[in-house]
PDB file of N, CA and C in Angstrom:
ATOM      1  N   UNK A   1       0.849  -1.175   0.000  1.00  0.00           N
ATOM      2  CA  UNK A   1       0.000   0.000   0.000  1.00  0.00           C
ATOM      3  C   UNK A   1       0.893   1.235   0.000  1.00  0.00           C
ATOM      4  N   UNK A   2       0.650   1.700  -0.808  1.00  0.00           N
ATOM      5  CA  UNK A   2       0.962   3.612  -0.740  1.00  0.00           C
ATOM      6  C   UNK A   2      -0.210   4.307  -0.330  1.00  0.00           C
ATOM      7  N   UNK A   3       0.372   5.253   1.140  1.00  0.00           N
ATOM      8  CA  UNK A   3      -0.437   6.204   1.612  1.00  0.00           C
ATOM      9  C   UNK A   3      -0.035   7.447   1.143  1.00  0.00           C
ATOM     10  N   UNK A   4      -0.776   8.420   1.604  1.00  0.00           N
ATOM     11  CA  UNK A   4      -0.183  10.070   1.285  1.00  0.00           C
ATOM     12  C   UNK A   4      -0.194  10.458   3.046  1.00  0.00           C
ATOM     13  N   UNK A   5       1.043  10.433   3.224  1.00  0.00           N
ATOM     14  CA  UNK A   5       1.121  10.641   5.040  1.00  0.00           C
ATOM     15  C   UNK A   5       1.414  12.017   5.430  1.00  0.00           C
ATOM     16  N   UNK A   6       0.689  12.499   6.177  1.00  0.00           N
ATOM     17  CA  UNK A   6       1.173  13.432   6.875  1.00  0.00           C
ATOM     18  C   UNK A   6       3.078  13.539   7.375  1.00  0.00           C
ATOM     19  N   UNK A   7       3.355  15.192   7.374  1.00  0.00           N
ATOM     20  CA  UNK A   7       4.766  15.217   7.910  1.00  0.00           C
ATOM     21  C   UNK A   7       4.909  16.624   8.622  1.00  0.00           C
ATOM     22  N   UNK A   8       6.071  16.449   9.030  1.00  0.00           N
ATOM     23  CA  UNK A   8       6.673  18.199   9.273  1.00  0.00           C
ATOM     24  C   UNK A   8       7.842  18.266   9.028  1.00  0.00           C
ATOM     25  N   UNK A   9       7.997  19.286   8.288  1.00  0.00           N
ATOM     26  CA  UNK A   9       8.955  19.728   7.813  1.00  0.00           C
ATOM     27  C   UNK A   9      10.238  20.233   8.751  1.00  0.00           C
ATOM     28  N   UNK A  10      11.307  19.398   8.708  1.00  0.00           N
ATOM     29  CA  UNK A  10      12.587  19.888   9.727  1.00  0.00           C
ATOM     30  C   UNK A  10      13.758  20.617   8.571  1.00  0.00           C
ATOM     31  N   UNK A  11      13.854  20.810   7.811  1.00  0.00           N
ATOM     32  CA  UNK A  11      14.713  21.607   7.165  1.00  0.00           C
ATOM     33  C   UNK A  11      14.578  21.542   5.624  1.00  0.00           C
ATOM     34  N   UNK A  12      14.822  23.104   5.087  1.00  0.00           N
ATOM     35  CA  UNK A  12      14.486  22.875   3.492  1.00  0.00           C
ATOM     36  C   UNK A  12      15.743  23.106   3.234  1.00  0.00           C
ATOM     37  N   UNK A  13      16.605  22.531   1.713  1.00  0.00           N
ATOM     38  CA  UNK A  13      17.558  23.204   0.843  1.00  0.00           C
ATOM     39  C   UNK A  13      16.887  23.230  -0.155  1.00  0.00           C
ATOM     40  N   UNK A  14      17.906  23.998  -1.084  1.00  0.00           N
ATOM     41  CA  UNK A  14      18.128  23.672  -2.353  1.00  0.00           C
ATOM     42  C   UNK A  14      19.138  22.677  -3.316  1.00  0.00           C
ATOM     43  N   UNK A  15      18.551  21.760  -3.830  1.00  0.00           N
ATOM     44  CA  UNK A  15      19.625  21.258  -4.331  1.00  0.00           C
ATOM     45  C   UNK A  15      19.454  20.817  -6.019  1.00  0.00           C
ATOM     46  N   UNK A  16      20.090  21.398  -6.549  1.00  0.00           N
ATOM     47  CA  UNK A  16      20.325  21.401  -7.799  1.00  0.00           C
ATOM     48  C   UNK A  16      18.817  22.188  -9.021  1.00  0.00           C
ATOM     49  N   UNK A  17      18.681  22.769  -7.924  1.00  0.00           N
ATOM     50  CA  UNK A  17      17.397  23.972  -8.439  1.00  0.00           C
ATOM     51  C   UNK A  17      16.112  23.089  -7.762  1.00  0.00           C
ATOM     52  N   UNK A  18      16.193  22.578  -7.251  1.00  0.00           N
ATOM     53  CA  UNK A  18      14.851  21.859  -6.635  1.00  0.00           C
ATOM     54  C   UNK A  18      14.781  22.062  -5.343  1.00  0.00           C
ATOM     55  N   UNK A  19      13.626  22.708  -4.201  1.00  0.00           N
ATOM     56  CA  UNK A  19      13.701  22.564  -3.081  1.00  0.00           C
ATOM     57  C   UNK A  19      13.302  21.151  -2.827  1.00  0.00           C
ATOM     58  N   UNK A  20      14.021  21.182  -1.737  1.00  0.00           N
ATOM     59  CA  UNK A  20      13.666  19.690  -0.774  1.00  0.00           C
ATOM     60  C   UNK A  20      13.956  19.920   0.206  1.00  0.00           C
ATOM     61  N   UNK A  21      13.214  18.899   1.419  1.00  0.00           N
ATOM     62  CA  UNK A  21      13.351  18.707   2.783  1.00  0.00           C
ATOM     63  C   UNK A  21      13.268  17.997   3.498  1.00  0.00           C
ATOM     64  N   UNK A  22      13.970  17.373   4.435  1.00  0.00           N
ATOM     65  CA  UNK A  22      13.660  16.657   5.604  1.00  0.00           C
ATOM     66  C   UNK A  22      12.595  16.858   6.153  1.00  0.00           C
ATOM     67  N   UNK A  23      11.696  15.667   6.032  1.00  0.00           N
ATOM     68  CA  UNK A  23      10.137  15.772   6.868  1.00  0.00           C
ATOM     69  C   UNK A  23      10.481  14.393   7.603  1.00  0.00           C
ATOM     70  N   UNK A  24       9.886  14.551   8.739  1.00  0.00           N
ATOM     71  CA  UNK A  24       9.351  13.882   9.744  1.00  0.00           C
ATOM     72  C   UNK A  24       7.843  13.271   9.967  1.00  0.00           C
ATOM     73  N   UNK A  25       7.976  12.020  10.027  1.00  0.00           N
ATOM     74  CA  UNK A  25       6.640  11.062   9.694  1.00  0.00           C
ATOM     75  C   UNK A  25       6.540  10.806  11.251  1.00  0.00           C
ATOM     76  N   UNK A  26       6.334  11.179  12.015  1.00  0.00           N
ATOM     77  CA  UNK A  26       6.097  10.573  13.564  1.00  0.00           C
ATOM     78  C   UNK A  26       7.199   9.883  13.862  1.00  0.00           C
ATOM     79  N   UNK A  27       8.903  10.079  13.721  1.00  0.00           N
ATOM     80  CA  UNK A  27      10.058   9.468  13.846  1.00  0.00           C
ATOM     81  C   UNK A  27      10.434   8.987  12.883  1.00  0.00           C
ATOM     82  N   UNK A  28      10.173   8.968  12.097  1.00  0.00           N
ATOM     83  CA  UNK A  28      10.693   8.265  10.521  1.00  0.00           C
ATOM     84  C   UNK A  28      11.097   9.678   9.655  1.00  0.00           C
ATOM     85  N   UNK A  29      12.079   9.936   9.721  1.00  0.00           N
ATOM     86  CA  UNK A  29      12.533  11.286   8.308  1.00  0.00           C
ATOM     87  C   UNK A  29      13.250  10.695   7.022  1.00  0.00           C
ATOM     88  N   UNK A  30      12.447  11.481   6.370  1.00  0.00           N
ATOM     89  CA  UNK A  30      12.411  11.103   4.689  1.00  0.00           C
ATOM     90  C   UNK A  30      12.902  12.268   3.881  1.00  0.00           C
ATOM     91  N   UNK A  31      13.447  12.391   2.744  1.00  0.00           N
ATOM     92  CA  UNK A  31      14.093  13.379   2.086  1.00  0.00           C
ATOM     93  C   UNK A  31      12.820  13.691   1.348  1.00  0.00           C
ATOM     94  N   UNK A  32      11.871  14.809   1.026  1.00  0.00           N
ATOM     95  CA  UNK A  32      10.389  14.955  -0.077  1.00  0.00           C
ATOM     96  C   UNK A  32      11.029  16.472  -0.812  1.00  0.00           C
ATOM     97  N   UNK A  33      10.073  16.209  -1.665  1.00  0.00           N
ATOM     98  CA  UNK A  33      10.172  17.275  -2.630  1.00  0.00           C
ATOM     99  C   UNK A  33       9.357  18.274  -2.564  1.00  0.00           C
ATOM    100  N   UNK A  34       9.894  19.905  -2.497  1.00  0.00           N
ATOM    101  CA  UNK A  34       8.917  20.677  -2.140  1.00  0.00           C
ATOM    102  C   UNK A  34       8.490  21.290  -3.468  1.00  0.00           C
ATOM    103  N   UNK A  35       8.608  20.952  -4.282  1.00  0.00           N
ATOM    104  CA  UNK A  35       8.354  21.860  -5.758  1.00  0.00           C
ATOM    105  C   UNK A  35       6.538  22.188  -5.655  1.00  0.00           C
ATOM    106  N   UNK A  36       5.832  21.470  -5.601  1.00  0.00           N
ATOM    107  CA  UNK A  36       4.835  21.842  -5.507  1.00  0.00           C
ATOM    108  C   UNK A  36       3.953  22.466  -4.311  1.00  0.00           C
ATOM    109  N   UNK A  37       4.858  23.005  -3.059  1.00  0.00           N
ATOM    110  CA  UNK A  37       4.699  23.747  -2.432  1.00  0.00           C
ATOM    111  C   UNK A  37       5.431  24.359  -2.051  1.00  0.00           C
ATOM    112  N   UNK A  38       5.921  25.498  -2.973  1.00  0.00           N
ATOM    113  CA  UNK A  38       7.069  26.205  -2.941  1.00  0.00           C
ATOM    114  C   UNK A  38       7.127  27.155  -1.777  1.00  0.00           C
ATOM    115  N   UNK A  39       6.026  27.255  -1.313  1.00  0.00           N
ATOM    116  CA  UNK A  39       5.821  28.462   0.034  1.00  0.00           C
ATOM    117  C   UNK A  39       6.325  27.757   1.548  1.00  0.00           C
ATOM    118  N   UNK A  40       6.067  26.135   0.664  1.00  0.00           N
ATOM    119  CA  UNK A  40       5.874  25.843   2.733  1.00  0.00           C
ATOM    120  C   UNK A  40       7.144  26.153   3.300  1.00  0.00           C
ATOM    121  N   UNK A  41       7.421  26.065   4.441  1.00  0.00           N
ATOM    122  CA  UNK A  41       8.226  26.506   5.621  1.00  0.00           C
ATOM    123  C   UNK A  41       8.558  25.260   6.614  1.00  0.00           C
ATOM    124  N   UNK A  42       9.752  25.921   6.953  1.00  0.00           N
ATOM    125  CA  UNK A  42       9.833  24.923   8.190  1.00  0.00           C
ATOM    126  C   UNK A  42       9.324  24.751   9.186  1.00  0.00           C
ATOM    127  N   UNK A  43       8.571  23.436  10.009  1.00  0.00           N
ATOM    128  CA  UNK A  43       7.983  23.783  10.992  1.00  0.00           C
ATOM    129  C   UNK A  43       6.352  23.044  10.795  1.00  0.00           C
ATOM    130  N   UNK A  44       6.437  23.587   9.129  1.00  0.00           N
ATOM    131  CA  UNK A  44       4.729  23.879   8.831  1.00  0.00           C
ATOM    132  C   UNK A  44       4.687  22.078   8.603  1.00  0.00           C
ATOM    133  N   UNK A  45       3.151  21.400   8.153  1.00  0.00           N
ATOM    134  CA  UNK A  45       2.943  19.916   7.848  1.00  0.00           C
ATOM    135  C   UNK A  45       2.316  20.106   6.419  1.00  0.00           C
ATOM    136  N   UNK A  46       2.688  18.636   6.046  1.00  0.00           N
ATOM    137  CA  UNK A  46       2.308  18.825   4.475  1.00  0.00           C
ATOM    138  C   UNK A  46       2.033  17.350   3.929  1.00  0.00           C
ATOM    139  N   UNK A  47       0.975  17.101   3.279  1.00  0.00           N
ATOM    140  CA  UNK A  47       0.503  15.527   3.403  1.00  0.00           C
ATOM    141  C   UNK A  47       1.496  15.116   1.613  1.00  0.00           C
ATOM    142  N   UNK A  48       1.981  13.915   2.042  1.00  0.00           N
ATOM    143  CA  UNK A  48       3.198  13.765   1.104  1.00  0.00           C
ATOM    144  C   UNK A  48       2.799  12.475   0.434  1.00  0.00           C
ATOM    145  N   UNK A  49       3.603  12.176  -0.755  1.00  0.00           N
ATOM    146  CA  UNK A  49       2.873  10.853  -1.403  1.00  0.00           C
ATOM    147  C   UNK A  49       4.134  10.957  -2.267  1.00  0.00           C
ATOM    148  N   UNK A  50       4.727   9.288  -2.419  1.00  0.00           N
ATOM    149  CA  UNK A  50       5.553   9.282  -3.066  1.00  0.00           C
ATOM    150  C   UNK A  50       7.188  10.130  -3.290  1.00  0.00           C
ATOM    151  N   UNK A  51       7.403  10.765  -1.848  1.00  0.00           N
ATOM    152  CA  UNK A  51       8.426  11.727  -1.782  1.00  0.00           C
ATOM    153  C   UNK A  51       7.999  13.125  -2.442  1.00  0.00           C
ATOM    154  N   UNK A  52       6.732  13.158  -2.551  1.00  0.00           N
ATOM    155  CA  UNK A  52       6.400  14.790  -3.214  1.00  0.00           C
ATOM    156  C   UNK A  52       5.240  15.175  -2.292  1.00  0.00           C
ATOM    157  N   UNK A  53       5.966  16.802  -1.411  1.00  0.00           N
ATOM    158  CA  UNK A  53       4.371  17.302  -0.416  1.00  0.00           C
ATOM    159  C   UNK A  53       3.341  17.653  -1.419  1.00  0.00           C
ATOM    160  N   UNK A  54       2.121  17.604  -1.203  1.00  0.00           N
ATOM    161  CA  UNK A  54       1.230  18.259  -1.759  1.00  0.00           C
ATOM    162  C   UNK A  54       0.598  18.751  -1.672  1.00  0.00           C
ATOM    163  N   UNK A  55       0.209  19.088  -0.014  1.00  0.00           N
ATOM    164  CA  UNK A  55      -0.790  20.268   0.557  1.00  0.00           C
ATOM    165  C   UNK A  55      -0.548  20.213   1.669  1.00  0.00           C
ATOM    166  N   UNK A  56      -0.443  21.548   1.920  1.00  0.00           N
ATOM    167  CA  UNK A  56      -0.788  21.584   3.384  1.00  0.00           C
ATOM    168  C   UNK A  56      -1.360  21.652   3.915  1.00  0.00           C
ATOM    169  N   UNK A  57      -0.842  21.398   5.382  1.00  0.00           N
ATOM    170  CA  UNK A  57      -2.366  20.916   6.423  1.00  0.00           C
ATOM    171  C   UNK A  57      -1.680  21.142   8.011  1.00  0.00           C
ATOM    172  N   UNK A  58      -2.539  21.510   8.593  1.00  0.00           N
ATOM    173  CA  UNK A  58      -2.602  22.232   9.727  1.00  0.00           C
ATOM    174  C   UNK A  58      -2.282  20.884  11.010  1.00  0.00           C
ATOM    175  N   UNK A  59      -1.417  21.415  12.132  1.00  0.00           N
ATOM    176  CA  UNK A  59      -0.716  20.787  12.803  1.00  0.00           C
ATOM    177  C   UNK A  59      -1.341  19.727  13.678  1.00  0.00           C
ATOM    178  N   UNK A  60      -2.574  20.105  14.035  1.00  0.00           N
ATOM    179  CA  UNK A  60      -3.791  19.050  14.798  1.00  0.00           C
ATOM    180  C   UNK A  60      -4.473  17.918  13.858  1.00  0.00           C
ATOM    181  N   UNK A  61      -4.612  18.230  12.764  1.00  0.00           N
ATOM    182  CA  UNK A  61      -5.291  17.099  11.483  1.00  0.00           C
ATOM    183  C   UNK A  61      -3.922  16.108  11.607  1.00  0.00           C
ATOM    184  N   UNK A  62      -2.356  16.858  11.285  1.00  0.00           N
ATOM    185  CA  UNK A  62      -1.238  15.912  11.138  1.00  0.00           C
ATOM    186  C   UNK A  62      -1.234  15.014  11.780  1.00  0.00           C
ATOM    187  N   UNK A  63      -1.550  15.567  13.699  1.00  0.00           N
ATOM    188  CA  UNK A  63      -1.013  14.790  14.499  1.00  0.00           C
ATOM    189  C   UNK A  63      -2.535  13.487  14.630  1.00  0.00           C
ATOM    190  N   UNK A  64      -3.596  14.072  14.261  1.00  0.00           N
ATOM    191  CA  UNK A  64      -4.700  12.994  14.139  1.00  0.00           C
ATOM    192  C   UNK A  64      -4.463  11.728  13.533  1.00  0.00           C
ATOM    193  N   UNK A  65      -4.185  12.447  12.407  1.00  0.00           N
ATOM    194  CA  UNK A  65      -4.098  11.174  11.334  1.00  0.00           C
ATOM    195  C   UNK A  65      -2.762  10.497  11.238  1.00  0.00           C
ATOM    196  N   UNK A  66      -1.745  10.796  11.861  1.00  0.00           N
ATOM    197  CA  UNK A  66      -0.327  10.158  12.395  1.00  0.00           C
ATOM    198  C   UNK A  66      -0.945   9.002  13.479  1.00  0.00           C
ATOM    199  N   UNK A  67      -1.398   9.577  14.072  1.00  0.00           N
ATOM    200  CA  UNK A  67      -1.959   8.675  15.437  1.00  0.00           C
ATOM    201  C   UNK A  67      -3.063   7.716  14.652  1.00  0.00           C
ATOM    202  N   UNK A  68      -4.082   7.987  14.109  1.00  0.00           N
ATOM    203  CA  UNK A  68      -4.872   6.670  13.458  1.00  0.00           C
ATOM    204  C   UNK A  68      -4.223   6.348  12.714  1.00  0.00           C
ATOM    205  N   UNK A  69      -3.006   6.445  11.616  1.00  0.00           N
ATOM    206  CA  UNK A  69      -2.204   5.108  11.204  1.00  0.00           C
ATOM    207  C   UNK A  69      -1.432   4.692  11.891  1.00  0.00           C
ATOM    208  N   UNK A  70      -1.345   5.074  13.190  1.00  0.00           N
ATOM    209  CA  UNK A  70      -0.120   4.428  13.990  1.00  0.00           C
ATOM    210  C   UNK A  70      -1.116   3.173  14.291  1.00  0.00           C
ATOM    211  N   UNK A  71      -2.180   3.679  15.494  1.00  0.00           N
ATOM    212  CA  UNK A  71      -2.942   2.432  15.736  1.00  0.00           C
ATOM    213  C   UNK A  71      -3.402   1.638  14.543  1.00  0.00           C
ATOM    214  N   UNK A  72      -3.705   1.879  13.530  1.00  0.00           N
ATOM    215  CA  UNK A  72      -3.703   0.756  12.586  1.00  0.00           C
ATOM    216  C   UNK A  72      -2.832  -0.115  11.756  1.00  0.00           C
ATOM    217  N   UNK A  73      -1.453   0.595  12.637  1.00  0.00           N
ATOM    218  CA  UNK A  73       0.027  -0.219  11.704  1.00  0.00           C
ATOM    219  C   UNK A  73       0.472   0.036  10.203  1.00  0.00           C
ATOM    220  N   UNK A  74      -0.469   1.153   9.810  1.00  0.00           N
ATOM    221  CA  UNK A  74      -0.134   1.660   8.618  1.00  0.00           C
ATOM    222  C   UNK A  74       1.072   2.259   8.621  1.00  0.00           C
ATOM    223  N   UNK A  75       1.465   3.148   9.681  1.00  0.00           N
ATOM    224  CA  UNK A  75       3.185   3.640   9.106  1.00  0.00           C
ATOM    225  C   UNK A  75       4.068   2.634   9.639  1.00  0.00           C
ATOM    226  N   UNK A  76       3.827   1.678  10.014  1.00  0.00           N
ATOM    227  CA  UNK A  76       4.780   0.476  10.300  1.00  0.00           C
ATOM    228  C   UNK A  76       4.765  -0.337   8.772  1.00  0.00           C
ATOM    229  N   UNK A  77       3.789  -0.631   8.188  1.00  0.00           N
ATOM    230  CA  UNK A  77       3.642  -0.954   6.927  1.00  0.00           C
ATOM    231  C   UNK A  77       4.210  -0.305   6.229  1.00  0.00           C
ATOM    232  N   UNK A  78       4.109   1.129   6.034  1.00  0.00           N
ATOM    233  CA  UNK A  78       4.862   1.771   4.667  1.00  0.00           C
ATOM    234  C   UNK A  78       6.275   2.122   5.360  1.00  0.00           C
ATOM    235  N   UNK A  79       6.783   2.548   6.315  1.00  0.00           N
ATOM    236  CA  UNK A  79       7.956   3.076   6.658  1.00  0.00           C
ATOM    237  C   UNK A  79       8.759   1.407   7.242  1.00  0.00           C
ATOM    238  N   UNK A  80       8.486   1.152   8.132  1.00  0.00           N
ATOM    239  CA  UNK A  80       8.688   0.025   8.473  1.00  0.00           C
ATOM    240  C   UNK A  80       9.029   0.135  10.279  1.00  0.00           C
ATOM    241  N   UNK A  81       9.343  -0.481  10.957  1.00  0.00           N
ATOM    242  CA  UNK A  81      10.508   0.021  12.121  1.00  0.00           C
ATOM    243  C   UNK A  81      11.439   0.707  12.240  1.00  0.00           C
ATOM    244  N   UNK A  82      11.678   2.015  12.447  1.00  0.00           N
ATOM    245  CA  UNK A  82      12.630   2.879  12.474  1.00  0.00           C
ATOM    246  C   UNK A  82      13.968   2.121  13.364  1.00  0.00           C
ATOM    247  N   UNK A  83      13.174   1.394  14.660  1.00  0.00           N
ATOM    248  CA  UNK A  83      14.419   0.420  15.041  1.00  0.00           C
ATOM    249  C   UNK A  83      15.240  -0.269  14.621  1.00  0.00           C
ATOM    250  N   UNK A  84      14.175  -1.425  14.038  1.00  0.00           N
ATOM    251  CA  UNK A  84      14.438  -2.350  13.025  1.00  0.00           C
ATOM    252  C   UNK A  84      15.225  -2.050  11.798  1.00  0.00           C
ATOM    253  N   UNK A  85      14.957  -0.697  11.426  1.00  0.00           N
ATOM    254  CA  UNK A  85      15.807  -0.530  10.039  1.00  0.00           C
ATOM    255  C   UNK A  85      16.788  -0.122  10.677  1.00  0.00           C
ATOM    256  N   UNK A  86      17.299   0.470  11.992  1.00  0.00           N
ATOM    257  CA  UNK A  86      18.312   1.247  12.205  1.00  0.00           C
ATOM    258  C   UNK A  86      19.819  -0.463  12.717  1.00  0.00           C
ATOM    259  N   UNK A  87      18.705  -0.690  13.702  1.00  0.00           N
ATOM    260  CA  UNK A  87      19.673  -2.101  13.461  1.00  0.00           C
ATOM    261  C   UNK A  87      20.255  -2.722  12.157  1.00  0.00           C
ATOM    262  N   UNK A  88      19.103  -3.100  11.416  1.00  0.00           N
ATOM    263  CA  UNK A  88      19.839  -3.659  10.463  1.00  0.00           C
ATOM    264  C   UNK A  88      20.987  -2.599   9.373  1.00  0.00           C
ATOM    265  N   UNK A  89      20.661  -1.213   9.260  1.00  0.00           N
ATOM    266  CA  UNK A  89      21.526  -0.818   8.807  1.00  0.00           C
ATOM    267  C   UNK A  89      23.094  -0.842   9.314  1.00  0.00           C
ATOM    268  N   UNK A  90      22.574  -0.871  10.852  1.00  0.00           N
ATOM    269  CA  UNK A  90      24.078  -0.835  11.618  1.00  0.00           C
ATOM    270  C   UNK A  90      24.839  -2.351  11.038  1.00  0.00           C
ATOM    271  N   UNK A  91      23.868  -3.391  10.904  1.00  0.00           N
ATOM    272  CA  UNK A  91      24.696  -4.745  10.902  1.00  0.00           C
ATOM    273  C   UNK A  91      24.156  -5.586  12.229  1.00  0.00           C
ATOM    274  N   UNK A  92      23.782  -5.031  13.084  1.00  0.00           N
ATOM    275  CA  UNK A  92      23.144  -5.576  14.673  1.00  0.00           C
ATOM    276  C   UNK A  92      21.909  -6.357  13.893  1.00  0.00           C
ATOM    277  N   UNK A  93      21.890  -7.641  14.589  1.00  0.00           N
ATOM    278  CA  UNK A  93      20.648  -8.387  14.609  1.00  0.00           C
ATOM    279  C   UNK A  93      19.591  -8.045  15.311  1.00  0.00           C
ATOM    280  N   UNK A  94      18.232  -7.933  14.987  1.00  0.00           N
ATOM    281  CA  UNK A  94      16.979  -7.446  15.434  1.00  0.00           C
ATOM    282  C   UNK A  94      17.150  -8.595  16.784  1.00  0.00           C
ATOM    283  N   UNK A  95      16.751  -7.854  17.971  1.00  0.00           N
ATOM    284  CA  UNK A  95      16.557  -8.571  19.080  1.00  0.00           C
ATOM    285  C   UNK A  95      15.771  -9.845  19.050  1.00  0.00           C
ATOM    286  N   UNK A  96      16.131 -11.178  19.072  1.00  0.00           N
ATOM    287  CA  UNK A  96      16.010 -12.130  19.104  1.00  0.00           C
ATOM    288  C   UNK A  96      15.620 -13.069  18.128  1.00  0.00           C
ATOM    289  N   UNK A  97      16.416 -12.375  17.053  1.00  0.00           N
ATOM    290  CA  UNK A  97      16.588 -12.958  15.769  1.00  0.00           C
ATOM    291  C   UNK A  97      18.196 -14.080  15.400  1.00  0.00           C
ATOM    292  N   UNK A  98      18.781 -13.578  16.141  1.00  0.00           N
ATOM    293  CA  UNK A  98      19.908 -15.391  16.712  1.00  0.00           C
ATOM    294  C   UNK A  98      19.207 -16.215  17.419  1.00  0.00           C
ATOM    295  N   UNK A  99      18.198 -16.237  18.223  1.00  0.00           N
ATOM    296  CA  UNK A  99      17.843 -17.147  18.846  1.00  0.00           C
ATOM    297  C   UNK A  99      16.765 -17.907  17.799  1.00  0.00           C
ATOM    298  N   UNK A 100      16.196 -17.222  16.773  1.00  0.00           N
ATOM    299  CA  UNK A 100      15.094 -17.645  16.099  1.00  0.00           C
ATOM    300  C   UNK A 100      15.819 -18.514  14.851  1.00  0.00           C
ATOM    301  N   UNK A 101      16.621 -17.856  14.591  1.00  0.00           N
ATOM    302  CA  UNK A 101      17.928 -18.398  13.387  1.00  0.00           C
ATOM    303  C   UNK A 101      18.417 -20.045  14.141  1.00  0.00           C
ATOM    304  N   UNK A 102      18.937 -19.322  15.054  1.00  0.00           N
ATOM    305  CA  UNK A 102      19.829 -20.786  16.286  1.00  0.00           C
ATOM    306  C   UNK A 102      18.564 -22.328  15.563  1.00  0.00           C
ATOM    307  N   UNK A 103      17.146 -21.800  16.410  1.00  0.00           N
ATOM    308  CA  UNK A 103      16.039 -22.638  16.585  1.00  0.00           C
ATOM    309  C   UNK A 103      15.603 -23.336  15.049  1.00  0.00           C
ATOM    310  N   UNK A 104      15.852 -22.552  14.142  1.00  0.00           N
ATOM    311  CA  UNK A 104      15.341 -22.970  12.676  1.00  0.00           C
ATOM    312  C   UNK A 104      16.717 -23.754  12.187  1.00  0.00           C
ATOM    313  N   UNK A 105      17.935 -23.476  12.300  1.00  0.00           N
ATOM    314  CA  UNK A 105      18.783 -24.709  12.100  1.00  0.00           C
ATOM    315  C   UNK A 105      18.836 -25.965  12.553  1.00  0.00           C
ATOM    316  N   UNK A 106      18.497 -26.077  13.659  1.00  0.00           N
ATOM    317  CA  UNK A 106      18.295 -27.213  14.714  1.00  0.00           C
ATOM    318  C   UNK A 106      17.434 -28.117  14.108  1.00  0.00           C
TER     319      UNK A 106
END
């Protein structure tokens, strides 16, 4: 599933004539494209799809609808575990994934 998720915006550049920015998904930050909201600001929320914001939207709707896909496991679905990915990027095994490995060789 692809959602269009709410974010907030933690920093804009420019890079290579395109704004972009670090948005924040409820702990998950993603690099999006601000071209089609060339006004927004830092700070401000902007419902995003596919790495491109596309409207903005006011800070109480964000945090609503962050919170009903949380309880429904939707940004665990599209983002995944921010833990989980951070482990495995490090190389660290997800907590009790040697023991599950160990058990399936056996």
């Amino acid at each position: 599933m692809c959602l269009a998720v709410p974010g907030r915006v933690l920093d804009i550049e420019e890079r290579d004539g395109t704004r972009m920015a670090n948005v924040d998904f409820g702990g998950v930050v993603k690099e999006v494209c601000l071209e089609y909201l060339p006004d927004l600001q830092v700070g401000e929320y902007a419902i995003v799809h596919v790495g491109f914001a596309l409207q903005r939207l006011d800070e109480e709707s964000a945090r609503q609808t962050l919170e009903l896909f949380t309880t429904l496991g939707l940004l665990q679905e599209e983002f995944g575990d921010p833990w989980e990915l951070a482990a495995e990027a490090g190389g660290a095994p997800w907590p009790g994934e040697d023991q599950a490995v160990q058990e399936a060789q056996q």
